[in-house]
Protein backbone atom coordinates (compact mmCIF):
# COMPACT_ATOMS: atom_id res chain seq x y z
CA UNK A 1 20.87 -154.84 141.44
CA UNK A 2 20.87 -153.42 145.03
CA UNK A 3 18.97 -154.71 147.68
CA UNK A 4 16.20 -152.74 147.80
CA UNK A 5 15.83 -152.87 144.26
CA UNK A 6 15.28 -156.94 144.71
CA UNK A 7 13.13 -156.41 148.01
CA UNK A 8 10.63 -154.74 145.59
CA UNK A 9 10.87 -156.81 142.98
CA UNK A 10 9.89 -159.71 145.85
CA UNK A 11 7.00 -157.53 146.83
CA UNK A 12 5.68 -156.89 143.36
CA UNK A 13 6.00 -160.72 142.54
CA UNK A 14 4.32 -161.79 145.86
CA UNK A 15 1.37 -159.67 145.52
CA UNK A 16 0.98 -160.83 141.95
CA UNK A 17 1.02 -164.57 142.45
CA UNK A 18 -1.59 -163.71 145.41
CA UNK A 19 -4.01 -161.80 142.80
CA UNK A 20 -3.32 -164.58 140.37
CA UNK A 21 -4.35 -167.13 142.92
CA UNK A 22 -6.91 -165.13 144.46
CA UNK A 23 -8.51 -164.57 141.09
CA UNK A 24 -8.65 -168.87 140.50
CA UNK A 25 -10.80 -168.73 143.70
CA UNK A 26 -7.95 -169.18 146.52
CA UNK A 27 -8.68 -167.24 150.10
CA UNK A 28 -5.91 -165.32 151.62
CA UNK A 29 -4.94 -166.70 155.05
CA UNK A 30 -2.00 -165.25 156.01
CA UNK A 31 1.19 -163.24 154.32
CA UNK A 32 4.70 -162.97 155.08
CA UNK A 33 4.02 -165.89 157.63
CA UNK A 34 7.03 -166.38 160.18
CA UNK A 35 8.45 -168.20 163.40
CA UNK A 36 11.46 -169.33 164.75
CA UNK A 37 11.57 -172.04 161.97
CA UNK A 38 11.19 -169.66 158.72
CA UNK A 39 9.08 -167.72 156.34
CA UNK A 40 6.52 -168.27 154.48
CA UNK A 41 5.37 -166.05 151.64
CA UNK A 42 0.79 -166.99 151.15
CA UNK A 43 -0.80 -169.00 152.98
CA UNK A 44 -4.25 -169.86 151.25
CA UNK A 45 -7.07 -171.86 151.12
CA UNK A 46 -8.53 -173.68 148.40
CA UNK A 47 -11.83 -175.31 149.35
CA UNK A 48 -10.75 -177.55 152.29
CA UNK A 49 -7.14 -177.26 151.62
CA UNK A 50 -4.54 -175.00 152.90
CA UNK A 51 -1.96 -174.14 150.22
CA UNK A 52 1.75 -173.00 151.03
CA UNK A 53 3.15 -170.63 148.38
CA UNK A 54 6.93 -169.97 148.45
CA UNK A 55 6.59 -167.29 145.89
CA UNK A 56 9.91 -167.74 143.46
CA UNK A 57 11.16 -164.39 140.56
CA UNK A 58 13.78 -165.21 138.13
CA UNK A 59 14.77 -162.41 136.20
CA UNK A 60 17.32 -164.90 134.12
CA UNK A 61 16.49 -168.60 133.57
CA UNK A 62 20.00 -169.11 133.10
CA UNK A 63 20.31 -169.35 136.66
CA UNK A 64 17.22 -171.94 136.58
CA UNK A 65 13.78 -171.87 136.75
CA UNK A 66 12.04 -171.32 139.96
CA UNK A 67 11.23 -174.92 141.15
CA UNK A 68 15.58 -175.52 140.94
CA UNK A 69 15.91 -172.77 143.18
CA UNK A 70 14.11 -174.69 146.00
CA UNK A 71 17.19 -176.80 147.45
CA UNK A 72 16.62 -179.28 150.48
CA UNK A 73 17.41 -177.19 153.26
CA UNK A 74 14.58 -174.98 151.90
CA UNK A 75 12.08 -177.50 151.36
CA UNK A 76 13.16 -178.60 155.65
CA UNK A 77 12.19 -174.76 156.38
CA UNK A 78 8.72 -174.64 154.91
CA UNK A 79 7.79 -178.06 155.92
CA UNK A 80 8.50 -176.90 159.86
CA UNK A 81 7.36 -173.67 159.25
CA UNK A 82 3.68 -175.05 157.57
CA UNK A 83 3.52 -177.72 160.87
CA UNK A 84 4.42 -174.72 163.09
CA UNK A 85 1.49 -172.40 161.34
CA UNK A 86 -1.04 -175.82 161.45
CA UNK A 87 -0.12 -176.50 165.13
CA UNK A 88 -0.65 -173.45 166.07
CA UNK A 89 -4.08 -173.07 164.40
CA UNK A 90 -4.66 -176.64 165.92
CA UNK A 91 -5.16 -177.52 162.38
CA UNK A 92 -3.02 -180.27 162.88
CA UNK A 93 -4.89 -183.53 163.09
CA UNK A 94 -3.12 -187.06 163.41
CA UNK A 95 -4.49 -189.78 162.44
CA UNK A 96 -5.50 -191.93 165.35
CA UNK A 97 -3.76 -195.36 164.81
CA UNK A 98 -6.70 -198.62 164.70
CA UNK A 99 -6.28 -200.48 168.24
C-alpha cells in the first residue's frame, strides 16, 4: 500500500469516527490538532468534558487491534499535546491545594 493510499484511508477513518461520535451527541472542537509536542486527530466535547480521540485503522488484526497500537511513547505525545491544547485554551485549572 503506498502512502497516499494509507493517508486516505486515515482521512476516511477520521471523518468516520467524527460522524460516529458526532451522531452520539459529541461537539467538534478541533481536527488535526498540532504543536511542537504532537498531533492530535478530534478534539470533542461531551457535555462538560473534552474528549481526545487518537483515531486508530487496522486493516489486519493480525498486527493487533487498535488500543495495542498505542505504545508509551505515544500515550507521552497526546498527554503533552492535550495539556498544550488545555493551556492554551486556559482550560487548564489546578486544583488549589487547602492551606
Amino acid at each position: 500500500m503506498d502512502v497516499l493510499n494509507r493517508q486516505q484511508i486515515g482521512i476516511h477513518a477520521e471523518q468516520d469516527a467524527c460522524k460516529f461520535l458526532q451522531k452520539k451527541g459529541f461537539r467538534l472542537l478541533e481536527q488535526n490538532y498540532s504543536c511542537y509536542c504532537g498531533e492530535i486527530d478530534l478534539i470533542m466535547q461531551d457535555r462538560e468534558d473534552i474528549v481526545f480521540v487518537e483515531v486508530r485503522h487496522r486493516q489486519h488484526i493480525q498486527y493487533g487491534n487498535a488500543l495495542e497500537s498505542i505504545n508509551r511513547k505515544k500515550m507521552t505525545k497526546l498527554l503533552k499535546t492535550a495539556t498544550h491544547f488545555l493551556q492554551g485554551k486556559k482550560w487548564l485549572h489546578k486544583k488549589k491545594q487547602p492551606v
